[in-house]
Protein backbone atom coordinates (compact mmCIF):
# COMPACT_ATOMS: atom_id res chain seq x y z
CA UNK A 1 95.02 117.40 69.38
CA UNK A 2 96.52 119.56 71.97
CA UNK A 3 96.28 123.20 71.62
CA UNK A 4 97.56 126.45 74.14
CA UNK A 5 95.49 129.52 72.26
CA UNK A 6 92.86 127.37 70.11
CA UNK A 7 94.69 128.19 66.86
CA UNK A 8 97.56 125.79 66.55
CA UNK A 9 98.00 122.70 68.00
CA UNK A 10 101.43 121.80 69.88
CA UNK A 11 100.99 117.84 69.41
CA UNK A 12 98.59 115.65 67.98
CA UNK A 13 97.97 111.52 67.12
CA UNK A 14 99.52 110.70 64.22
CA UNK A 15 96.68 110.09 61.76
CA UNK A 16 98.66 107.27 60.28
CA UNK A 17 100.35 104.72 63.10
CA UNK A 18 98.12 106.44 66.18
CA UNK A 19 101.35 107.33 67.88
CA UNK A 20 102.27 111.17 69.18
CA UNK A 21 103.46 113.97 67.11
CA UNK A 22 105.15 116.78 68.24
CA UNK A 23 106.12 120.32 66.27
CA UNK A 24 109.25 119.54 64.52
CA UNK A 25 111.80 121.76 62.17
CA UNK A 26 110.75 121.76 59.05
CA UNK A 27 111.15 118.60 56.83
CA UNK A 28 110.90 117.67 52.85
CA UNK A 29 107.14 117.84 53.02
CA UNK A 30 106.67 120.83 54.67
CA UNK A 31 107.68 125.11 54.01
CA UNK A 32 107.21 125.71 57.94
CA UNK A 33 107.05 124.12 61.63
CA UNK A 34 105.55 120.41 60.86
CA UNK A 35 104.36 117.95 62.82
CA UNK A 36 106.54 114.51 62.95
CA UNK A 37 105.66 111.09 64.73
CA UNK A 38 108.03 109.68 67.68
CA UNK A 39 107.35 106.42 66.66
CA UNK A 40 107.86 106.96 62.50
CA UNK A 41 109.72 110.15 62.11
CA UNK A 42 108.53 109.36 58.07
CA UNK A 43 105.37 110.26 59.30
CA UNK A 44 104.70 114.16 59.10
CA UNK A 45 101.99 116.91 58.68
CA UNK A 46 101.88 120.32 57.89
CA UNK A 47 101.75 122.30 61.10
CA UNK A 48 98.42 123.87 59.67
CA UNK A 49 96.57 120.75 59.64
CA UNK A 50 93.51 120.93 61.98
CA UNK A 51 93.51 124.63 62.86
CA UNK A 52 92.06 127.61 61.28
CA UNK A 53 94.86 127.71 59.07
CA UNK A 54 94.74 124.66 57.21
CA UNK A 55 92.65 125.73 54.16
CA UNK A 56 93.87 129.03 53.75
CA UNK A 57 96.67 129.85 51.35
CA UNK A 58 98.24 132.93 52.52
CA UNK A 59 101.37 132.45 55.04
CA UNK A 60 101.07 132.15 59.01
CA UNK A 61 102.57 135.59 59.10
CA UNK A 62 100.21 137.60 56.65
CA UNK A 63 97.17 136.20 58.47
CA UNK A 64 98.62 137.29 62.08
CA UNK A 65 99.29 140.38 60.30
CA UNK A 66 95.83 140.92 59.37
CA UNK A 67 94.40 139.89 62.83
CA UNK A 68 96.59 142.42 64.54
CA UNK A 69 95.82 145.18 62.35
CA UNK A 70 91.62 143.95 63.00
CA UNK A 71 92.40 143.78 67.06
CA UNK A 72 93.87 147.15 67.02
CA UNK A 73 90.73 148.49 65.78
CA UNK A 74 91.29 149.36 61.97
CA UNK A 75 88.23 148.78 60.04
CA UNK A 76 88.03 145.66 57.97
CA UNK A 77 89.45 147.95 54.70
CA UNK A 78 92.06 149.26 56.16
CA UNK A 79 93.07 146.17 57.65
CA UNK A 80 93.28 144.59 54.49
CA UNK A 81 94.53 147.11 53.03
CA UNK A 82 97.82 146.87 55.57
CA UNK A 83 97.84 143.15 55.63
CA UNK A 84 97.70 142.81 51.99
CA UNK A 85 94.52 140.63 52.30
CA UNK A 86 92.00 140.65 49.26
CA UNK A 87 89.35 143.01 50.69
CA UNK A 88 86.18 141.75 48.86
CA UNK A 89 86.27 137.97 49.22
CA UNK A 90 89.14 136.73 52.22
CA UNK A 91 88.90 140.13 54.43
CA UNK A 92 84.99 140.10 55.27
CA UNK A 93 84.99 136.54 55.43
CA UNK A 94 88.07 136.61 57.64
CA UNK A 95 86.08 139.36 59.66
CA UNK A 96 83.24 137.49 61.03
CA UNK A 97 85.23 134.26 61.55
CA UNK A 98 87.51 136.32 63.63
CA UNK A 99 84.42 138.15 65.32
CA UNK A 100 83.47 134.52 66.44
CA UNK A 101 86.65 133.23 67.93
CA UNK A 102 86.91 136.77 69.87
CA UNK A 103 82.96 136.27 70.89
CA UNK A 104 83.67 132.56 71.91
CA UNK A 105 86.99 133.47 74.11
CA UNK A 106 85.36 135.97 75.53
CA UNK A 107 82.60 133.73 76.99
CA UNK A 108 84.51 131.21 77.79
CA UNK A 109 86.78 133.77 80.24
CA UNK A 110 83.65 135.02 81.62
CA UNK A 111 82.37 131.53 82.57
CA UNK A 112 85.24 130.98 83.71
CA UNK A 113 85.19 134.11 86.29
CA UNK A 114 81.96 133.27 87.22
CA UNK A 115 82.41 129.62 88.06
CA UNK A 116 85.61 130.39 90.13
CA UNK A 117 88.44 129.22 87.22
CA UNK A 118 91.21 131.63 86.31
C-alpha cells in the first residue's frame, strides 16, 4: 500500500491476483474513487479499504468536514454539531483518534528536523 498523507492510499497489491491497483473512476462495485487491478480490471476495491476510512459509514466528505471544523479549533461539540457527526458516540471517539494521527505527524516532522530530513 502506497500512501502520500497516511489516510488514503494511491495504489495497492491486489489482494486477489497480487498484481498493482491503481485509483480508478468509479465502477459497479463501488459509490466513489475505487481501486482496480492492471492485470484483471474485474478485480476492484473500495477506495476506503485499508485507511481510516474503511469502517466508518459516513461519506469521505462529512468526515473531512468534521476534521476541518476540529483543526480550526472548534471544540469537539461544535464540531459535530457543524459536521453533522453524532456527538456522543462517533465525535469523541473521532476526537482522540484524530488527536493521535496529529500527535504522530507531528513527531514524525520533528524527527525528521532533527535528523536532517525535510
Amino acid at each position: 500500500m502506497v500512501c502520500k498523507n497516511g489516510l488514503i492510499a494511491f495504489a495497492l497489491e491486489c489482494p486477489t491476483c497480487g498484481g498493482q491497483m491503481k485509483l480508478s473512476p468509479p465502477g459497479p462495485k463501488a459509490n466513489g474513487l475505487s481501486f482496480r487491478c492492471k492485470t484483471n480490471r474485474t478485480h476492484e476495491v473500495a477506495s476506503r479499504k485499508f485507511s481510516f476510512f474503511e469502517n466508518l459509514k459516513p461519506t469521505i466528505q462529512d468526515i473531512m468536514d468534521f476534521v476541518k471544523s476540529y483543526m480550526e479549533g472548534h471544540t469537539l461539540f461544535m464540531t459535530s454539531k457543524l459536521s453533522g457527526v453524532n456527538y456522543k458516540s462517533t465525535a469523541v471517539n473521532w476526537g482522540s483518534f484524530i488527536r493521535e494521527l496529529f500527535k504522530e505527524h507531528f513527531t514524525r516532522s520533528i524527527r525528521q528536523k532533527v535528523l536532517g530530513r525535510n
